[in-house]
N, C-alpha and C. Protein backbone atom coordinates (compact mmCIF):
# COMPACT_ATOMS: atom_id res chain seq x y z
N UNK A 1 -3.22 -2.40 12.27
CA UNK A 1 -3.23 -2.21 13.70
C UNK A 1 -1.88 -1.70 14.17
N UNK A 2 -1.94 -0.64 15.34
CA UNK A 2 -0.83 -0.38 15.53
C UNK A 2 -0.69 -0.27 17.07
N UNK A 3 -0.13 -1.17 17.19
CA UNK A 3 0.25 -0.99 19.12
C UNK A 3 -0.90 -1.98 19.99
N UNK A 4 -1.94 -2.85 19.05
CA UNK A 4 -2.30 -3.65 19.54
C UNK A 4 -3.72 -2.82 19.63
N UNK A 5 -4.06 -1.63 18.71
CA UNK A 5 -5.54 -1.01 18.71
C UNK A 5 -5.59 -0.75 17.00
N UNK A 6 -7.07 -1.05 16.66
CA UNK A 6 -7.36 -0.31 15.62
C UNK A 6 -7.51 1.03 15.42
N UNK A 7 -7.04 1.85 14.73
CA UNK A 7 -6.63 3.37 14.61
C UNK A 7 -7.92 4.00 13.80
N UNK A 8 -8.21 3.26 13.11
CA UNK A 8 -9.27 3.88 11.71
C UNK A 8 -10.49 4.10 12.32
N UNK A 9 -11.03 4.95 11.71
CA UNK A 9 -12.70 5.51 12.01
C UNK A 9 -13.54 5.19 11.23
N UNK A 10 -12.69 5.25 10.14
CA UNK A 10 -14.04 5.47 8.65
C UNK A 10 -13.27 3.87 8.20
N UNK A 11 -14.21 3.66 7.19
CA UNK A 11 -13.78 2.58 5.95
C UNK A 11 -12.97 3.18 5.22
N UNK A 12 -11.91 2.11 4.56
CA UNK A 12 -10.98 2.69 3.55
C UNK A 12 -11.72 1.78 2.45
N UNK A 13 -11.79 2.57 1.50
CA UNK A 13 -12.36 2.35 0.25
C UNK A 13 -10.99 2.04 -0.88
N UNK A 14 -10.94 1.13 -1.76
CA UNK A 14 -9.87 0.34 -2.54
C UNK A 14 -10.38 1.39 -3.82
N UNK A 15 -9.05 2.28 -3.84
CA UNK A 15 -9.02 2.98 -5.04
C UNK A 15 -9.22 2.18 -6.39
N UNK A 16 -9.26 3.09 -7.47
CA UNK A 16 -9.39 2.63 -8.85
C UNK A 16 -7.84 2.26 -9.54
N UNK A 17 -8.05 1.83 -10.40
CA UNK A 17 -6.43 2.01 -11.48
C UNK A 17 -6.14 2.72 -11.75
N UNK A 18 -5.23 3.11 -12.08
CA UNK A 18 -4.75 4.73 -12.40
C UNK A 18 -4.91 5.84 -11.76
N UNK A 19 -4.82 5.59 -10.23
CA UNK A 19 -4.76 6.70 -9.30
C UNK A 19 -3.95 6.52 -8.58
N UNK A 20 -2.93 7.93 -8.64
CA UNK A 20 -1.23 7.75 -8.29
C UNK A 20 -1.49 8.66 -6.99
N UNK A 21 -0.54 8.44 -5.95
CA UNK A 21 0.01 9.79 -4.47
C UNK A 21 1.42 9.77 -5.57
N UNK A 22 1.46 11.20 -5.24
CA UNK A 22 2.79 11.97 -5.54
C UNK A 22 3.02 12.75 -3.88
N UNK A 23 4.63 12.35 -3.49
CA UNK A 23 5.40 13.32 -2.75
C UNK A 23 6.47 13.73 -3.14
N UNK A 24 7.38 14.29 -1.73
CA UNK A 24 8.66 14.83 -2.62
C UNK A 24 9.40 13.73 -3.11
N UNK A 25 9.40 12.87 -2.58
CA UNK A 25 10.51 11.84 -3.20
C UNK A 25 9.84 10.14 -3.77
N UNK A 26 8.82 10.15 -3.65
CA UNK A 26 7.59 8.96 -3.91
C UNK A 26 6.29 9.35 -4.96
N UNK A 27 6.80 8.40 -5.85
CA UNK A 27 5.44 8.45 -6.47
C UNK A 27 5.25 6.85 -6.80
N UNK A 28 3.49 6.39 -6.60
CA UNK A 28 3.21 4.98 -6.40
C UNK A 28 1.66 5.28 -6.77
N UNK A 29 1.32 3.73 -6.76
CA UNK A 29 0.09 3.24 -7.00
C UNK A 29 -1.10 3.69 -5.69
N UNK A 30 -1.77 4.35 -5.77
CA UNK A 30 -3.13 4.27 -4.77
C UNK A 30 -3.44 2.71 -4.01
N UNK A 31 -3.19 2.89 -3.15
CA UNK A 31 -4.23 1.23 -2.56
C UNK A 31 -5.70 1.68 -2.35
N UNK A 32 -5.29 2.35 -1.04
CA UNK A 32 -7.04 2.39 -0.77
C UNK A 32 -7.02 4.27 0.09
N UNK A 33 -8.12 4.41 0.13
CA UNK A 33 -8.18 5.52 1.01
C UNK A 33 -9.73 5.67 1.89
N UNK A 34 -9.07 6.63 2.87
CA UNK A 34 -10.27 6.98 3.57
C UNK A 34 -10.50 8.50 4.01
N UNK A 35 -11.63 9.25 4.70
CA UNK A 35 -11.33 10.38 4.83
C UNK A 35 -9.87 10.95 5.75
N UNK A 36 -9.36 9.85 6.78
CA UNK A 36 -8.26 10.37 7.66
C UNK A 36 -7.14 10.06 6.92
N UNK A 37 -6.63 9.27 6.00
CA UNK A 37 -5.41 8.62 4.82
C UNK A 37 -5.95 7.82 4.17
N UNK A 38 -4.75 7.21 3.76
CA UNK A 38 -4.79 6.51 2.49
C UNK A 38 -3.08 5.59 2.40
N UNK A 39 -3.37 4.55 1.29
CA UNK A 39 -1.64 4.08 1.79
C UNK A 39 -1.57 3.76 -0.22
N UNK A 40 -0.35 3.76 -0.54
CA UNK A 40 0.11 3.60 -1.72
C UNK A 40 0.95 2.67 -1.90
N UNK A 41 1.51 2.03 -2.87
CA UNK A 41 2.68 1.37 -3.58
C UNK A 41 3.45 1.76 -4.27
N UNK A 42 4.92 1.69 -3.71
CA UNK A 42 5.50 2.66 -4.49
C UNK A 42 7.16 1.62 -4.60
N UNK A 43 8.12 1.80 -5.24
CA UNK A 43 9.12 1.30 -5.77
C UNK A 43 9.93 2.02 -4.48
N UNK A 44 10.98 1.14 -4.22
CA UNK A 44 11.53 1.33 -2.92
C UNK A 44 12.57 2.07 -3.26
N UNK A 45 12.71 3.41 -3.45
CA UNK A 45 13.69 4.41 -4.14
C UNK A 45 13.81 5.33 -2.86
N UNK A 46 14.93 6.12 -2.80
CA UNK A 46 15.22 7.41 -2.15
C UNK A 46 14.71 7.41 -0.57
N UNK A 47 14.63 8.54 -0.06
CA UNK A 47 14.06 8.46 1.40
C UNK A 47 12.74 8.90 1.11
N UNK A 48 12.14 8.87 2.19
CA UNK A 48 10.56 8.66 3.30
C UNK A 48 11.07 10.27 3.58
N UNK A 49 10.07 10.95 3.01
CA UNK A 49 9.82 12.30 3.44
C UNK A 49 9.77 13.14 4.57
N UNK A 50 10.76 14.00 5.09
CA UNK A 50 10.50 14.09 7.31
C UNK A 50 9.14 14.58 6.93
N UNK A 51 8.52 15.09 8.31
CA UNK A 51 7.55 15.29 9.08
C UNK A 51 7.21 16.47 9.08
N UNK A 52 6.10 17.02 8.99
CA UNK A 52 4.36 16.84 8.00
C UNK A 52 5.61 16.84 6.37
N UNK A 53 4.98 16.49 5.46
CA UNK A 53 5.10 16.53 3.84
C UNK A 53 3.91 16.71 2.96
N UNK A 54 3.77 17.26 1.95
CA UNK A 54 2.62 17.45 1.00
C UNK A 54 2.89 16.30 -0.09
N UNK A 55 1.47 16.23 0.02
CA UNK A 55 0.95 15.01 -1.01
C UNK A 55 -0.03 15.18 -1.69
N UNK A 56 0.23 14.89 -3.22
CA UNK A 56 -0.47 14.84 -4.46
C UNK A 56 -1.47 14.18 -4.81
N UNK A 57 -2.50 13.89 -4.96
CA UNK A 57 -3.69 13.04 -5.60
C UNK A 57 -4.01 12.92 -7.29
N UNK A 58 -3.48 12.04 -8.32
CA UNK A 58 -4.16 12.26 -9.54
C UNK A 58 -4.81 11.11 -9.71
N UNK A 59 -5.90 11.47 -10.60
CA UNK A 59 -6.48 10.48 -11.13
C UNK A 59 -6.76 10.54 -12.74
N UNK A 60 -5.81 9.92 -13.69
CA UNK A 60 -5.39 10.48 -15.00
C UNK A 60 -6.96 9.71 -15.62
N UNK A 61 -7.18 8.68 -15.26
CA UNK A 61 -9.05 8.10 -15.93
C UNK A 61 -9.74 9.61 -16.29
N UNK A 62 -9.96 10.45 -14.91
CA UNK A 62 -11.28 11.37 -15.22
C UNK A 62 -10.58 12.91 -14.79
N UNK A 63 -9.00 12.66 -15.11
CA UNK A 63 -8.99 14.16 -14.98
C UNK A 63 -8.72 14.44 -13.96
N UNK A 64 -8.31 13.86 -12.29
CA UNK A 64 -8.60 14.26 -11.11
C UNK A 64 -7.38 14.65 -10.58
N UNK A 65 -7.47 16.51 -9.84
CA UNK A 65 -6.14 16.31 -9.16
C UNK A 65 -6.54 17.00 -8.24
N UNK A 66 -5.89 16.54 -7.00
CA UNK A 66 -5.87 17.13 -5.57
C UNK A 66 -4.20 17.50 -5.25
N UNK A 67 -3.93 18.24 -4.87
CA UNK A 67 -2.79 18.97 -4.67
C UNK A 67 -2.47 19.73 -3.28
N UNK A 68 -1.15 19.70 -2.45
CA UNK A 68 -0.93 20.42 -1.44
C UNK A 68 -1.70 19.73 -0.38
N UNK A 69 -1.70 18.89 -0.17
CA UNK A 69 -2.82 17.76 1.15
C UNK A 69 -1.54 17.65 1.95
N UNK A 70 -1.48 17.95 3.49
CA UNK A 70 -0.28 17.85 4.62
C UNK A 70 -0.68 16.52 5.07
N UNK A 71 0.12 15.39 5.30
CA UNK A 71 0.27 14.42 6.15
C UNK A 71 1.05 14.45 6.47
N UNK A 72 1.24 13.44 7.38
CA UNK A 72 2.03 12.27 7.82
C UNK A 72 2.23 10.86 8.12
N UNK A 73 3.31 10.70 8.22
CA UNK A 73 3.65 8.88 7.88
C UNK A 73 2.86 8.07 9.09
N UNK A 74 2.60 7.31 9.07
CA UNK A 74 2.13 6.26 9.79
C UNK A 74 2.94 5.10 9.79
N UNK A 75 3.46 4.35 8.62
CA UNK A 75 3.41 3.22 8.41
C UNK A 75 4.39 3.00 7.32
N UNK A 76 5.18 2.13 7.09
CA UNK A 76 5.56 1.86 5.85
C UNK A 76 5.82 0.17 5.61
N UNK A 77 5.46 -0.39 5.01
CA UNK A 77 5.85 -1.83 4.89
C UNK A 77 6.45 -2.03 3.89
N UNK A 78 7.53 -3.27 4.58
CA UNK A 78 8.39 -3.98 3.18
C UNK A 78 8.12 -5.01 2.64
N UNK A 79 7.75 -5.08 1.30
CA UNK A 79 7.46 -6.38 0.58
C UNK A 79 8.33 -7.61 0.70
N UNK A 80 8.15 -8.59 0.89
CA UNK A 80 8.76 -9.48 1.87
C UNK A 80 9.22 -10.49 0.42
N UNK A 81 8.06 -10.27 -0.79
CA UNK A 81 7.65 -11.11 -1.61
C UNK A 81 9.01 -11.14 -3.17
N UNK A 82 9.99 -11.42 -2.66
CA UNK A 82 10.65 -11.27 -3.39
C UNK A 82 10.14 -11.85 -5.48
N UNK A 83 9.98 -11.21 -6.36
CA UNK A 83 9.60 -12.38 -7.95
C UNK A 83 10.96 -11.70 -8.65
N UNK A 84 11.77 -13.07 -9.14
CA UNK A 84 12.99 -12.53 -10.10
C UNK A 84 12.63 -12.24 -10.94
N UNK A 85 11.76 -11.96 -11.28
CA UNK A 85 10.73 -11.64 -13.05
C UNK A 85 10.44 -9.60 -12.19
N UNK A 86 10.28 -9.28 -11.26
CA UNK A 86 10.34 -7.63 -10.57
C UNK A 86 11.65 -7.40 -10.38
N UNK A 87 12.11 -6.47 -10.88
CA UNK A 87 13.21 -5.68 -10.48
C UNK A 87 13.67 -4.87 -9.44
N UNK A 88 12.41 -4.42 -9.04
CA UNK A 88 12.61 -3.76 -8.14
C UNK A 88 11.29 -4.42 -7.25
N UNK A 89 11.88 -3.70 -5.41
CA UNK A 89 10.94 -4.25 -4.91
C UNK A 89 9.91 -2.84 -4.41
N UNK A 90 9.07 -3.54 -4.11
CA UNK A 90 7.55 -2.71 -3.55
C UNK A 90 7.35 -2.54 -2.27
N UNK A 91 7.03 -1.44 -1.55
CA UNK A 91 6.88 -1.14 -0.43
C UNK A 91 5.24 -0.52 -0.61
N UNK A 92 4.81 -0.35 0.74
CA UNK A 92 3.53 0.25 0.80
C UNK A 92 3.30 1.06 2.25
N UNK A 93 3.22 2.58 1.62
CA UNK A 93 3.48 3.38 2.92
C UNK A 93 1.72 3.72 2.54
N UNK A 94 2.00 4.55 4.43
CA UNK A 94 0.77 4.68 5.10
C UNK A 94 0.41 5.56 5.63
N UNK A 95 0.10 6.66 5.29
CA UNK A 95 -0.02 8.53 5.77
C UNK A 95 -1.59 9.14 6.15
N UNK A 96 -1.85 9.76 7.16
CA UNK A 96 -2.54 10.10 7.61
C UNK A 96 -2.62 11.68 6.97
N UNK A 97 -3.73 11.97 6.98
CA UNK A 97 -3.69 13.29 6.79
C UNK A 97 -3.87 14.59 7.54
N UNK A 98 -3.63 15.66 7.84
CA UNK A 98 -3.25 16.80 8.81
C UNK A 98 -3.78 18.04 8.18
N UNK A 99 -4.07 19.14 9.05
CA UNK A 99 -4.48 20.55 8.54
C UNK A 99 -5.11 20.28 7.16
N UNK A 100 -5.99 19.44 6.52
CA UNK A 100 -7.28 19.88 5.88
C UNK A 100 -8.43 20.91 5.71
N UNK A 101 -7.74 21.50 4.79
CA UNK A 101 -8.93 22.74 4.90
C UNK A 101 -10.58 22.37 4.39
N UNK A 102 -11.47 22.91 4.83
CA UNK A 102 -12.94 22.87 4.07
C UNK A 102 -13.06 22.57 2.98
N UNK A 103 -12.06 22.81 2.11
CA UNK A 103 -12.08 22.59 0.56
C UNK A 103 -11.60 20.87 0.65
N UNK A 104 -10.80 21.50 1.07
CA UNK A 104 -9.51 19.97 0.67
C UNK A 104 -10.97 18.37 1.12
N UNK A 105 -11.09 19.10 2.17
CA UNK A 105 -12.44 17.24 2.80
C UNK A 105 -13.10 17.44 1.91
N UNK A 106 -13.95 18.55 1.13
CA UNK A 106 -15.19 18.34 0.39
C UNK A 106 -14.43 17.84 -0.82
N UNK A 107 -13.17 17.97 -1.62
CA UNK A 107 -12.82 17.46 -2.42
C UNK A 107 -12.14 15.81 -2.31
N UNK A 108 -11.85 15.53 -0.98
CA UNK A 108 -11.70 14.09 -1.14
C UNK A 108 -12.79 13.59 -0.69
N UNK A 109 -14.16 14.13 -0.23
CA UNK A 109 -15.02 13.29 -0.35
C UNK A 109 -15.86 12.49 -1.57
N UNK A 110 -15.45 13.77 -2.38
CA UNK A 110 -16.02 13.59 -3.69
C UNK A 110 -14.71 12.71 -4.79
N UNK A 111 -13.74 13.05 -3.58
CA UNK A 111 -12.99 11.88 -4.64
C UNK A 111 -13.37 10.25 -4.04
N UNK A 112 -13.97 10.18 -3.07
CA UNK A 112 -13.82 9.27 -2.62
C UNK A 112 -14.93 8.48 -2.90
N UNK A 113 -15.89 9.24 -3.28
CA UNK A 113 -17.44 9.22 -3.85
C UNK A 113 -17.05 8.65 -5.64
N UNK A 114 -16.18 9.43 -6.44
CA UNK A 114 -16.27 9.18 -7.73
C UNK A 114 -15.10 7.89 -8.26
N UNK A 115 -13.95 7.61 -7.07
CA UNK A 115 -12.42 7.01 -7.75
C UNK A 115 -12.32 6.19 -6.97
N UNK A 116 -13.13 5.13 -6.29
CA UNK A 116 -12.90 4.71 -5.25
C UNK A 116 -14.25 3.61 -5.90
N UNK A 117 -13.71 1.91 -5.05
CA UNK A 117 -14.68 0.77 -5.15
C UNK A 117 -15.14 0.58 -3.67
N UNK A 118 -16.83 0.64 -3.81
CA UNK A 118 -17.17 1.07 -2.45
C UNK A 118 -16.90 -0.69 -1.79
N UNK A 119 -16.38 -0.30 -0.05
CA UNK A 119 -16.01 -1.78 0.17
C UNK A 119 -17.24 -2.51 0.76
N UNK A 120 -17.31 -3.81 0.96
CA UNK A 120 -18.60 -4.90 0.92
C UNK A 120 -18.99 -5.09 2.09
């Protein structure tokens, strides 16, 4: 929630294992996605990308890559959860997506259809 409204349209569907976002300076774990974003986990390194940035989709299980997708940030949270057994800590940012071409939706629908646990 942001500002005291729910923002989302669609369901976000809880990605699979082994499906990474790559940007310029972030690369992390998939959480979940939906057709408008998606949010990741990523190791709290370097800066938060300015405004719009391209973002990567793989999915090394079945082969899957989406490439050149424009967002922007929404969100970023700090893991609060400190474990002395992690070295580093975990953040989980939150990007919307922008200028989608025809291709780009029919391909994350179908990613969203094949790499994705449908939610309950």
């Amino acid at each position: 929630m942001f500002g005291g409204h729910e923002r989302r349209t669609s369901q976000r569907h809880r990605a699979v294992h082994g499906t990474y976002v790559v940007t310029a300076t972030k690369i992390g774990q998939m959480v979940d996605i939906s057709p408008e974003g998606l949010s990741f986990s990523s190791v709290d390194r370097g800066e938060w990308p300015g405004e719009p940035f391209e973002i990567e989709i793989l999915a090394g299980d079945k082969e899957f890559y989406l490439g050149k997708i424009m967002a922007r940030s929404v969100n970023a949270d700090q893991n609060s959860n400190y474990q002395p057994d992690q070295p580093f800590l975990k953040n989980r940012y939150h990007v919307e997506f922008t200028r989608l071409t025809k291709k780009q939706k029919f391909q994350l629908e179908y990613f969203i259809l094949t790499h994705t646990v449908k939610p309950e």
